[in-house]
Every structure is written in C-alpha cells, then in structure tokens.
PDB file of N, CA and C in Angstrom:
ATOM      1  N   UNK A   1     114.456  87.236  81.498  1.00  0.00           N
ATOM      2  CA  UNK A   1     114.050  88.435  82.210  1.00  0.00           C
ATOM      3  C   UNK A   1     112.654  88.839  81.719  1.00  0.00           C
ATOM      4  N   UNK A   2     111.443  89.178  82.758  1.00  0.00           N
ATOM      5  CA  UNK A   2     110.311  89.369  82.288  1.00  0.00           C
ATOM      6  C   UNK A   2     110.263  91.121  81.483  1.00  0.00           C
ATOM      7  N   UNK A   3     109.096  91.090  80.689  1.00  0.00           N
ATOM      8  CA  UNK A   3     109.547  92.377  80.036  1.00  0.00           C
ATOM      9  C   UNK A   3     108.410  93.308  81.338  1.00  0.00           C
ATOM     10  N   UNK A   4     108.340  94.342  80.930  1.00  0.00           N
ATOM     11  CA  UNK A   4     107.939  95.635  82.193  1.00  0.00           C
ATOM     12  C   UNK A   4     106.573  95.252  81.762  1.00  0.00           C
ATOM     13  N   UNK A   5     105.615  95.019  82.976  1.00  0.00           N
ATOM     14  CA  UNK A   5     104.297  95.236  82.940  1.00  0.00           C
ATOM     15  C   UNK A   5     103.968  95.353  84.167  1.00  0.00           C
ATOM     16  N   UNK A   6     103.066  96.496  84.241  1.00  0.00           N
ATOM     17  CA  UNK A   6     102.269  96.748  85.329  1.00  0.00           C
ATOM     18  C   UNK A   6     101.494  95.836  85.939  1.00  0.00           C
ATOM     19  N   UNK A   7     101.193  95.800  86.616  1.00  0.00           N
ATOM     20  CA  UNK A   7      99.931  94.588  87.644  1.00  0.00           C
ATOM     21  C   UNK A   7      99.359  95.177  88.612  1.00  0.00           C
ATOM     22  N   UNK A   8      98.309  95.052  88.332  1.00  0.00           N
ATOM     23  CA  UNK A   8      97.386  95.792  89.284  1.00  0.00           C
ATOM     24  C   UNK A   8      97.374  95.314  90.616  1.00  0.00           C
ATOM     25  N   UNK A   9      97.055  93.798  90.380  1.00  0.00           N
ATOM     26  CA  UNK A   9      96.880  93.286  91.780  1.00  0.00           C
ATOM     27  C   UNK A   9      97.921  92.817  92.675  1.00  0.00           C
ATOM     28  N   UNK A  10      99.312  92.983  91.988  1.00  0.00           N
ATOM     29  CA  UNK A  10     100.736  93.350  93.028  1.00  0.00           C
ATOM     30  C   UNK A  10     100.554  94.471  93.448  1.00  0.00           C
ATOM     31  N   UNK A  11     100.009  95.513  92.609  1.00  0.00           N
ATOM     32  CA  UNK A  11     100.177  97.025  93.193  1.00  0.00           C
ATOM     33  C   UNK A  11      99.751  97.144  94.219  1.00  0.00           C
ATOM     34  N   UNK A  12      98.869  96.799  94.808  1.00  0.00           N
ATOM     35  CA  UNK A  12      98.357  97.141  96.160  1.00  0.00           C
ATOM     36  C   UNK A  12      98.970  97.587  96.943  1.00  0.00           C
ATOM     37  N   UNK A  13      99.282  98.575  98.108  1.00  0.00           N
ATOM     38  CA  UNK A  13     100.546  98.445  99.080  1.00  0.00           C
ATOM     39  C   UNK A  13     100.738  97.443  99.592  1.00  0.00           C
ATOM     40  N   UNK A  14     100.282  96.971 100.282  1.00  0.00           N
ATOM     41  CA  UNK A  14     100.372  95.481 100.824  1.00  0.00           C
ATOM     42  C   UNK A  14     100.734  94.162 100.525  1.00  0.00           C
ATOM     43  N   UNK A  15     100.023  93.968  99.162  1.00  0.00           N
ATOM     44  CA  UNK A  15     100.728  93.148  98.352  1.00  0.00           C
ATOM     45  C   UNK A  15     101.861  93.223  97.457  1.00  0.00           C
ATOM     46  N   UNK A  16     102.332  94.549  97.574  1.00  0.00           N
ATOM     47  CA  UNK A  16     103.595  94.997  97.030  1.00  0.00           C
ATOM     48  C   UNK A  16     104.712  95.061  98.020  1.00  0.00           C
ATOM     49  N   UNK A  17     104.562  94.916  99.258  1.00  0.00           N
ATOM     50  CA  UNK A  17     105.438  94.982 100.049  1.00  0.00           C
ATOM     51  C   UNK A  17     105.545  93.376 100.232  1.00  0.00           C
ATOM     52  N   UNK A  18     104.368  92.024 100.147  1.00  0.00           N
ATOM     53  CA  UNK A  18     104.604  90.610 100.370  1.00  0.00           C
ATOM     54  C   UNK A  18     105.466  90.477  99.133  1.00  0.00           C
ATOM     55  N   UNK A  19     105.018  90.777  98.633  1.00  0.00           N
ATOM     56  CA  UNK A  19     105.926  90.524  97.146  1.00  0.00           C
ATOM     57  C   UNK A  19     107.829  91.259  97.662  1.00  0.00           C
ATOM     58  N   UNK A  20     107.795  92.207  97.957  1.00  0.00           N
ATOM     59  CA  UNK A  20     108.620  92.579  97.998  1.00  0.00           C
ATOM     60  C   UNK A  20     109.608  91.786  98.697  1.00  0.00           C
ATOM     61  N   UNK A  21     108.999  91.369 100.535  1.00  0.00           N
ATOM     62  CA  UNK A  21     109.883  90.724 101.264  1.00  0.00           C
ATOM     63  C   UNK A  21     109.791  89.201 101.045  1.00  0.00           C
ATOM     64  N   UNK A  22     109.049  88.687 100.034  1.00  0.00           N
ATOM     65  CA  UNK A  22     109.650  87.199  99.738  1.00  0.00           C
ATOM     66  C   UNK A  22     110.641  87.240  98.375  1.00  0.00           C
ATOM     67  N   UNK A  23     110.836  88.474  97.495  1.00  0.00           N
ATOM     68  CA  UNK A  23     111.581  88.197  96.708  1.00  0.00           C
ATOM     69  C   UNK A  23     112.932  87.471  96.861  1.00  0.00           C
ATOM     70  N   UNK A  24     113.802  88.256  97.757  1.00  0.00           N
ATOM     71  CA  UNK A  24     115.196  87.439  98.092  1.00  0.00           C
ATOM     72  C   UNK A  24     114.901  86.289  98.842  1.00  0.00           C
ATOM     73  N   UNK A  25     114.171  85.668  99.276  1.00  0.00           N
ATOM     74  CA  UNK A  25     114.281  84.680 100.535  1.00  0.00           C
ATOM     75  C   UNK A  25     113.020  83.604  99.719  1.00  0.00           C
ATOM     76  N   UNK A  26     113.608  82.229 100.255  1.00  0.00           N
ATOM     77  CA  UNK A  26     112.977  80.538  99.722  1.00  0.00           C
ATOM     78  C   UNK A  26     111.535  81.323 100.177  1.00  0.00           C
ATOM     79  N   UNK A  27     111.229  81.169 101.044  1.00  0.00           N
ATOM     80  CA  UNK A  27     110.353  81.208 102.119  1.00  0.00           C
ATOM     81  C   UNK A  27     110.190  82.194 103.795  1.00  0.00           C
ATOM     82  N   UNK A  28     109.213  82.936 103.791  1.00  0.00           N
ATOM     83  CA  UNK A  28     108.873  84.023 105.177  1.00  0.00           C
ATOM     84  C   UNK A  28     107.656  83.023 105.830  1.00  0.00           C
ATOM     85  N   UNK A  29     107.748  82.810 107.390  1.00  0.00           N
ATOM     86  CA  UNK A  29     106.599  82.225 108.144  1.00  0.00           C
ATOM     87  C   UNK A  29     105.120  83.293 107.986  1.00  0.00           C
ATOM     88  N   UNK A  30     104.837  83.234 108.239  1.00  0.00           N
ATOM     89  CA  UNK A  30     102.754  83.994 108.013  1.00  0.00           C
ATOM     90  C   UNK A  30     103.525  85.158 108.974  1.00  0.00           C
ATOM     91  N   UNK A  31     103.776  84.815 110.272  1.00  0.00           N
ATOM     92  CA  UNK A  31     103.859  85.814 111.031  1.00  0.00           C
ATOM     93  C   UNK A  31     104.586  86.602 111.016  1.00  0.00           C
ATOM     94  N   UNK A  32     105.941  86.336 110.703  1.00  0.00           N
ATOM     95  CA  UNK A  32     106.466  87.228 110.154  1.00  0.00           C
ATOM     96  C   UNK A  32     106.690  88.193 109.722  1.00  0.00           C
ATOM     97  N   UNK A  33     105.852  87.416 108.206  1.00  0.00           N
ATOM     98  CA  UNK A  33     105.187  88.783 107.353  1.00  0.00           C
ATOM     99  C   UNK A  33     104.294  89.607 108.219  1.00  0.00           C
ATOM    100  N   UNK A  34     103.441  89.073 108.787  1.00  0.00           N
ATOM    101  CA  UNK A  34     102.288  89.789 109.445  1.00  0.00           C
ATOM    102  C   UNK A  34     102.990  90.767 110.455  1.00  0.00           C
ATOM    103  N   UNK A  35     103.571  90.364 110.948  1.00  0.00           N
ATOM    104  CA  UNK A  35     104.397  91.679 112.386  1.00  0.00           C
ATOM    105  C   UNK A  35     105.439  92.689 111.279  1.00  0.00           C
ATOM    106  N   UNK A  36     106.324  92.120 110.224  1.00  0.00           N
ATOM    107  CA  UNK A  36     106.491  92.789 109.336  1.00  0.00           C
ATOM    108  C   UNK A  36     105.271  94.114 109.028  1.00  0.00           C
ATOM    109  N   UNK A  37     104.987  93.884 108.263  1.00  0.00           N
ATOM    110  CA  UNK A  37     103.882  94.677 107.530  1.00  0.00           C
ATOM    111  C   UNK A  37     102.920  95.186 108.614  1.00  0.00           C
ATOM    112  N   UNK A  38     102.761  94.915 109.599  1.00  0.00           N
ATOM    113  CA  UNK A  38     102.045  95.630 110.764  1.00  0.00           C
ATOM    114  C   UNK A  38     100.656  95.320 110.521  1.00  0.00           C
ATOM    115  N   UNK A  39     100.221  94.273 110.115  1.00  0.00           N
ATOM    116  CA  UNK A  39      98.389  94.417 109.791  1.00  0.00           C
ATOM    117  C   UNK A  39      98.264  93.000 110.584  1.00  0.00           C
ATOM    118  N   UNK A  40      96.704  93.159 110.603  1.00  0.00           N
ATOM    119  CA  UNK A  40      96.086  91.630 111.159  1.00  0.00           C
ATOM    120  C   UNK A  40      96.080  90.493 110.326  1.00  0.00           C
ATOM    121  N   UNK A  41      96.221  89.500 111.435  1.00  0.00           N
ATOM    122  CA  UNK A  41      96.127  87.732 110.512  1.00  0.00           C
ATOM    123  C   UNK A  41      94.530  87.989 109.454  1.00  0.00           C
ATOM    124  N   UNK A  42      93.599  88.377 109.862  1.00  0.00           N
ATOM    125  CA  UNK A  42      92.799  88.556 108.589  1.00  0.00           C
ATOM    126  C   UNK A  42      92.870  89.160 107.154  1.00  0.00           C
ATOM    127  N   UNK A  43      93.900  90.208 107.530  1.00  0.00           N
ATOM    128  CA  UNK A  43      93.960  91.198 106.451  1.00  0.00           C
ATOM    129  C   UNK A  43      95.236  90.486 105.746  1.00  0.00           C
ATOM    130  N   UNK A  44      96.242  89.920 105.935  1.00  0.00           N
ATOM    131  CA  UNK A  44      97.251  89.250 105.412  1.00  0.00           C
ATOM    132  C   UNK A  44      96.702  88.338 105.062  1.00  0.00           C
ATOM    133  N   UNK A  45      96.018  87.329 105.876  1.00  0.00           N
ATOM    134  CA  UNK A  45      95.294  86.500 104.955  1.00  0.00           C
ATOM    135  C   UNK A  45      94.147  86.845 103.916  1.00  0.00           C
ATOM    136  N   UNK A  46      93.925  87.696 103.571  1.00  0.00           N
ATOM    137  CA  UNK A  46      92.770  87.771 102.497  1.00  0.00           C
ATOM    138  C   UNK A  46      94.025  88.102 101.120  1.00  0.00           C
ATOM    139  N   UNK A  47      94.934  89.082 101.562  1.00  0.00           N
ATOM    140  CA  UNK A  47      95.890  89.238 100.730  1.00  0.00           C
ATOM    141  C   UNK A  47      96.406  88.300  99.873  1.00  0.00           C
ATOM    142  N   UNK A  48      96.836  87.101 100.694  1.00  0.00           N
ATOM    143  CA  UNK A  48      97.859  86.208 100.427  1.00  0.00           C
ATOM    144  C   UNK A  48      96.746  85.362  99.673  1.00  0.00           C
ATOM    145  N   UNK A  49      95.524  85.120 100.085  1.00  0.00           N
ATOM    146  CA  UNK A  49      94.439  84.280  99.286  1.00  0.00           C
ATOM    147  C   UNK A  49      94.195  84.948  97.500  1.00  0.00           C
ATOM    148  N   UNK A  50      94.581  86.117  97.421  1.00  0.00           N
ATOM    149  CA  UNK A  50      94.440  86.819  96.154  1.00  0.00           C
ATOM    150  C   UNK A  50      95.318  86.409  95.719  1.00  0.00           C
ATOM    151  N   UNK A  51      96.986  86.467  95.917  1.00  0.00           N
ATOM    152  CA  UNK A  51      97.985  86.577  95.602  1.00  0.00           C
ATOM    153  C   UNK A  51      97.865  84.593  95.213  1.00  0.00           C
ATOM    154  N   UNK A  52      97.761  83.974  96.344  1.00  0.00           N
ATOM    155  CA  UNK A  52      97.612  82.626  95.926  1.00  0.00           C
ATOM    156  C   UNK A  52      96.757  81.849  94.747  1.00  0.00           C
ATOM    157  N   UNK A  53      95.460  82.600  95.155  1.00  0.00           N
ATOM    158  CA  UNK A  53      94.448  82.534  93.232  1.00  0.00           C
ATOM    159  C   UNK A  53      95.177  82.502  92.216  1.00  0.00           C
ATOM    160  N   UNK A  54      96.274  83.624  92.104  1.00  0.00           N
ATOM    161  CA  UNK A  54      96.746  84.176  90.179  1.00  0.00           C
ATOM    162  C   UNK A  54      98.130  83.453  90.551  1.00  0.00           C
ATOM    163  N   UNK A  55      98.072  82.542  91.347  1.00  0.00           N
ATOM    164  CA  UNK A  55      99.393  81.532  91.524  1.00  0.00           C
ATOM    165  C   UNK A  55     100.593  81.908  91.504  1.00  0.00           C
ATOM    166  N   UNK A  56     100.667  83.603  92.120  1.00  0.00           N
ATOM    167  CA  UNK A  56     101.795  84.073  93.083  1.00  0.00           C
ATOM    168  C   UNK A  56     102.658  84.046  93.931  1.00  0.00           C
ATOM    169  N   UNK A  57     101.982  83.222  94.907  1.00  0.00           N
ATOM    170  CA  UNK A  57     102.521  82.885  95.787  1.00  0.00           C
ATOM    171  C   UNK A  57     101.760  81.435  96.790  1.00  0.00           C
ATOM    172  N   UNK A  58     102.752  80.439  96.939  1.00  0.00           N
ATOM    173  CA  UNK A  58     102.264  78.932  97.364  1.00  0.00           C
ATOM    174  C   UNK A  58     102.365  79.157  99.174  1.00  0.00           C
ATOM    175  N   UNK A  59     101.203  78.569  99.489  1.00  0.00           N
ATOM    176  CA  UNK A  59     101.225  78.426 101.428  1.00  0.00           C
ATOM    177  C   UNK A  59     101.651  76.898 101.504  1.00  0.00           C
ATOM    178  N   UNK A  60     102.144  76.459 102.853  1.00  0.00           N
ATOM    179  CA  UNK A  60     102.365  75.204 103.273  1.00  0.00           C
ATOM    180  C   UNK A  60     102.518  75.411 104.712  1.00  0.00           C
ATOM    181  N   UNK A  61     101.536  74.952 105.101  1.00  0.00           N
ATOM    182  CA  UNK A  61     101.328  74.406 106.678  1.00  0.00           C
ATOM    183  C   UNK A  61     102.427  73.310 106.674  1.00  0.00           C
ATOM    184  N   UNK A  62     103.131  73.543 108.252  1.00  0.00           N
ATOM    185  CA  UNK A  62     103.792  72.739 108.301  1.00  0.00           C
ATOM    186  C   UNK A  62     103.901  72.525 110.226  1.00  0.00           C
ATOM    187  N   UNK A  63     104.276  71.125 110.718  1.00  0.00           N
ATOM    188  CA  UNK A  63     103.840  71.347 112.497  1.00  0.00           C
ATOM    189  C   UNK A  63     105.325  71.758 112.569  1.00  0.00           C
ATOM    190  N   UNK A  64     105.092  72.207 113.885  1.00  0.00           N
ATOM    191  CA  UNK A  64     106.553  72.784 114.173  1.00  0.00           C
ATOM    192  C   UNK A  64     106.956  71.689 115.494  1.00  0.00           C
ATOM    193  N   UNK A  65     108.085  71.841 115.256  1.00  0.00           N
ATOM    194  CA  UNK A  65     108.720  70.749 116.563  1.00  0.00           C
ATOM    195  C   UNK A  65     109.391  71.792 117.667  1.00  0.00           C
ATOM    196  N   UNK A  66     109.078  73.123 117.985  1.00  0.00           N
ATOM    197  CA  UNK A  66     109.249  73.627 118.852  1.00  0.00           C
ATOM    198  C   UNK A  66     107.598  74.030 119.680  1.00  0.00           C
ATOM    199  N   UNK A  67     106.766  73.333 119.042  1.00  0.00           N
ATOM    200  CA  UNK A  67     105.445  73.953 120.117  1.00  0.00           C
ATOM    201  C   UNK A  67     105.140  72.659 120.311  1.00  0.00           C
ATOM    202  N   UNK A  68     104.311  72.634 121.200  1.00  0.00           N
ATOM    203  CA  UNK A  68     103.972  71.781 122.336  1.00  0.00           C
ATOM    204  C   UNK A  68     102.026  71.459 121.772  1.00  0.00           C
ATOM    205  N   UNK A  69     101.740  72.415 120.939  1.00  0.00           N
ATOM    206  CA  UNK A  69     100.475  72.383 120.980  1.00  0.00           C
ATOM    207  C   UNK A  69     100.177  71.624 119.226  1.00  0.00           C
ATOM    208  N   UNK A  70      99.375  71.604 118.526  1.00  0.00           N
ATOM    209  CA  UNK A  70      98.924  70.691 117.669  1.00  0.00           C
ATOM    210  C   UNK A  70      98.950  71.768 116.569  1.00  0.00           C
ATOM    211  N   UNK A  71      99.038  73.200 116.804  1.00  0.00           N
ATOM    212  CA  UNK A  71      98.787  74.346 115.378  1.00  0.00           C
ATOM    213  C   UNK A  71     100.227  73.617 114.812  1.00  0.00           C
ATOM    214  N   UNK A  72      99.555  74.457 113.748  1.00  0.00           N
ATOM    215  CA  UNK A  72     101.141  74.391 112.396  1.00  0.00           C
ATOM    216  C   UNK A  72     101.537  75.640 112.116  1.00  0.00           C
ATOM    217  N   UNK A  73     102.656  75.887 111.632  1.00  0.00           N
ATOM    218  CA  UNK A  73     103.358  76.986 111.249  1.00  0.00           C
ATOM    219  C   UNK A  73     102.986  77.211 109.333  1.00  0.00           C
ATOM    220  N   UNK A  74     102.525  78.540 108.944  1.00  0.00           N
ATOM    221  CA  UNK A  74     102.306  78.484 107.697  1.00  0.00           C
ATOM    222  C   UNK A  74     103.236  79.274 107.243  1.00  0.00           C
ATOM    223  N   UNK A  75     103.617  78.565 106.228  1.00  0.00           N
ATOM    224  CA  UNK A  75     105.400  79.269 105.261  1.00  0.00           C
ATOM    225  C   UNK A  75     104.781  79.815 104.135  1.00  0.00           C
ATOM    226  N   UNK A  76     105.096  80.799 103.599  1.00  0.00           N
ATOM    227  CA  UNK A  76     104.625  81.625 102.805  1.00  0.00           C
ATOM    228  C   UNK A  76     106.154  81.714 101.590  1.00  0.00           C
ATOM    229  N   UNK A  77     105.570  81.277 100.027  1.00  0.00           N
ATOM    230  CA  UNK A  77     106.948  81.713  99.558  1.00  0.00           C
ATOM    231  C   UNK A  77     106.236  82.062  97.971  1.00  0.00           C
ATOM    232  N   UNK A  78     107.103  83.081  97.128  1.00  0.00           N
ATOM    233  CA  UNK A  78     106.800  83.963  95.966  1.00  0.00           C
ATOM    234  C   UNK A  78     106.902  82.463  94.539  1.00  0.00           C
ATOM    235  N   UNK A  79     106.037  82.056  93.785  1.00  0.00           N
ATOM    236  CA  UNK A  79     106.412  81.255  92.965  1.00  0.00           C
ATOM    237  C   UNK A  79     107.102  81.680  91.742  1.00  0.00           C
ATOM    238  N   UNK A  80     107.645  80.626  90.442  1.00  0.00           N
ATOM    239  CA  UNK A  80     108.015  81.726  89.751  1.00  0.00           C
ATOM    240  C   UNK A  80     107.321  82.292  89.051  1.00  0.00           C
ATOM    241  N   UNK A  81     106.158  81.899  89.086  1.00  0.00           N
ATOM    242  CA  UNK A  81     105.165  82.879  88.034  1.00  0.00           C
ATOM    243  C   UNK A  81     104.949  84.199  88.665  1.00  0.00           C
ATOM    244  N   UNK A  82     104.969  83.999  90.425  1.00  0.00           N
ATOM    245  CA  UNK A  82     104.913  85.670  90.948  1.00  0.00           C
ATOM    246  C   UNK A  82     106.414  86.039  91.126  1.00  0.00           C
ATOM    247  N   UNK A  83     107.026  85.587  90.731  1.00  0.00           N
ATOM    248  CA  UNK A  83     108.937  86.228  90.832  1.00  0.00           C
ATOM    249  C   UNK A  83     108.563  86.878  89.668  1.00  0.00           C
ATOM    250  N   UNK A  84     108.088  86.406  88.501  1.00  0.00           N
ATOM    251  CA  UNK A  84     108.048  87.377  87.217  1.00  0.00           C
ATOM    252  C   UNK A  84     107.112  88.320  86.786  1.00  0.00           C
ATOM    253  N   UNK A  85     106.245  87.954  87.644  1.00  0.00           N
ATOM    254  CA  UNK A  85     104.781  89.438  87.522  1.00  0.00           C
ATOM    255  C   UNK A  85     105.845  90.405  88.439  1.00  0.00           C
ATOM    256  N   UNK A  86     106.100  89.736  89.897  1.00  0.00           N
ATOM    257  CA  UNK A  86     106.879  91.051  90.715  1.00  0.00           C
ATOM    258  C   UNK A  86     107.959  92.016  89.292  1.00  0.00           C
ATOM    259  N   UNK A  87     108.801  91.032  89.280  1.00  0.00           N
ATOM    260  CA  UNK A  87     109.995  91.719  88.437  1.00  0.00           C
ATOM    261  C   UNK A  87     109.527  92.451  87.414  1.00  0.00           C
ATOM    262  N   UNK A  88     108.548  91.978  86.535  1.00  0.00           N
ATOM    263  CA  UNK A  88     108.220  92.741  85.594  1.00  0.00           C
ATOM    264  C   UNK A  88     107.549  94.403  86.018  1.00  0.00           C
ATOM    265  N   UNK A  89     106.854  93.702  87.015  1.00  0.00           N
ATOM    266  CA  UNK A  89     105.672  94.749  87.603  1.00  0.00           C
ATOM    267  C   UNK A  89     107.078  96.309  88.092  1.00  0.00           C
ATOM    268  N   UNK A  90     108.264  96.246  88.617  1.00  0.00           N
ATOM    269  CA  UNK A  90     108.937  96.745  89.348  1.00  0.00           C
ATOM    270  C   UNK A  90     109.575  97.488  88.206  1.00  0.00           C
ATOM    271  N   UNK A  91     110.088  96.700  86.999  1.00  0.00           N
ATOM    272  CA  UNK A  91     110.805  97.351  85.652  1.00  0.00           C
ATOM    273  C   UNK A  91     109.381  97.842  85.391  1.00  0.00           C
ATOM    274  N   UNK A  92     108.340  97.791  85.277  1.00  0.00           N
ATOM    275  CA  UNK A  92     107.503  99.124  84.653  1.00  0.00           C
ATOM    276  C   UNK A  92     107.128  99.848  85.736  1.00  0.00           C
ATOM    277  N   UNK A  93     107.266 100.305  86.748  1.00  0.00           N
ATOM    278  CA  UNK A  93     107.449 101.284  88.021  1.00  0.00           C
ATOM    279  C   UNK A  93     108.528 101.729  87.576  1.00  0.00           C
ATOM    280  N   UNK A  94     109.959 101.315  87.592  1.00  0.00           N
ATOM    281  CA  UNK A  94     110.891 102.108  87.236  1.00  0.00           C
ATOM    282  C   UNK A  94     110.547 103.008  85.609  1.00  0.00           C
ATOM    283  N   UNK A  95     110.089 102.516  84.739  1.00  0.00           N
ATOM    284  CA  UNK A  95     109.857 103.244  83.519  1.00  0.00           C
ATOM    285  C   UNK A  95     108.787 104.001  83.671  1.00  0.00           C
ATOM    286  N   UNK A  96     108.124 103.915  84.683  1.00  0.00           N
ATOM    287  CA  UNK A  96     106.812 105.019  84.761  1.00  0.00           C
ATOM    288  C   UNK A  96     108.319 106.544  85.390  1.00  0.00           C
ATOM    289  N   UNK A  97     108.817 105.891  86.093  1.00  0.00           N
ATOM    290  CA  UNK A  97     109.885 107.129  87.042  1.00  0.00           C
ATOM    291  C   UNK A  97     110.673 107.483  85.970  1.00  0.00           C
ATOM    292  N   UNK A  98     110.914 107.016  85.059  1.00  0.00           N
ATOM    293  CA  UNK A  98     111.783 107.591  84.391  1.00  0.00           C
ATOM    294  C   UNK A  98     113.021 106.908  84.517  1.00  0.00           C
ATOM    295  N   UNK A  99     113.554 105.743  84.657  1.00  0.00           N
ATOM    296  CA  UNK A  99     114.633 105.129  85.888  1.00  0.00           C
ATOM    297  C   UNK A  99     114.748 103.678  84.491  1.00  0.00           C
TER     298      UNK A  99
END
C-alpha cells in the first residue's frame, strides 16, 4: 500500500478525474474518457501526454475491426506506478479532510 502523498500533477481536476475513471477498469478508449469528462480531443490529449511523461498512464493504438476506415482506436490505461501516485495521492486528500 503506497504511503499518503500529495501530487501535484494528479491534482489537476482533470487529471484527477482520468486517474480516477481508469482506476477500477484494465483499460478506457480516448473517447470515452473524452465524452466522459466533457472536454476536447486536444485538451485530453495534452493531459494524458503529462500523465504519460511521469509514466502514469500507457496509450496503445490499436485498429478496430468494426470501422471500415484505416484510424485506430486509442486505449488508455493507469500503470502501476500511476495506480500508486493515484492511491497515495487520494490517502493524503483524505488526511488533509481529516478522514
């Protein structure tokens, strides 16, 4: 279990909410998240490029066998080095509350 530390660059809202909805789940598609969280493919992607730097979270293009056209589908999933900044980051939110 990671011990409580803050992180700045989970804190973000945004990146605290990607963090949030890949915790339980292997893997969320880009869009997903993106209609999730209500923001543009730019702004999720600049996110996820931060989050991917401090090796948070891994992308993988992948083609899909339901489109007809040549794009790929990008899978978005939390690694464990960002499972344990999240977790930690969340036990020192709760100790800032008092919780």
């Amino acid at each position: 279990m990671p011990d409580a530390q803050f992180n700045d660059l989970i804190h973000a809202p945004v990146r605290l909410r990607i963090c949030g909805l890949l915790r339980p789940v292997e893997q969320l598609d880009f869009a997903v998240l993106r209609d999730t969280l209500g923001v543009a493919d730019a702004a999720l992607s600049k996110h996820l490029k931060l989050l991917a730097d401090a090796g948070y979270v891994r992308l993988v293009k992948q083609a899909s066998a339901n489109r007809g056209d040549s794009r790929r589908l990008t899978w978005v999933r939390l690694t464990p080095t960002g499972a344990d900044a999240f977790d930690g980051h969340v036990r020192a939110l709760r100790e800032i509350a008092g919780q």
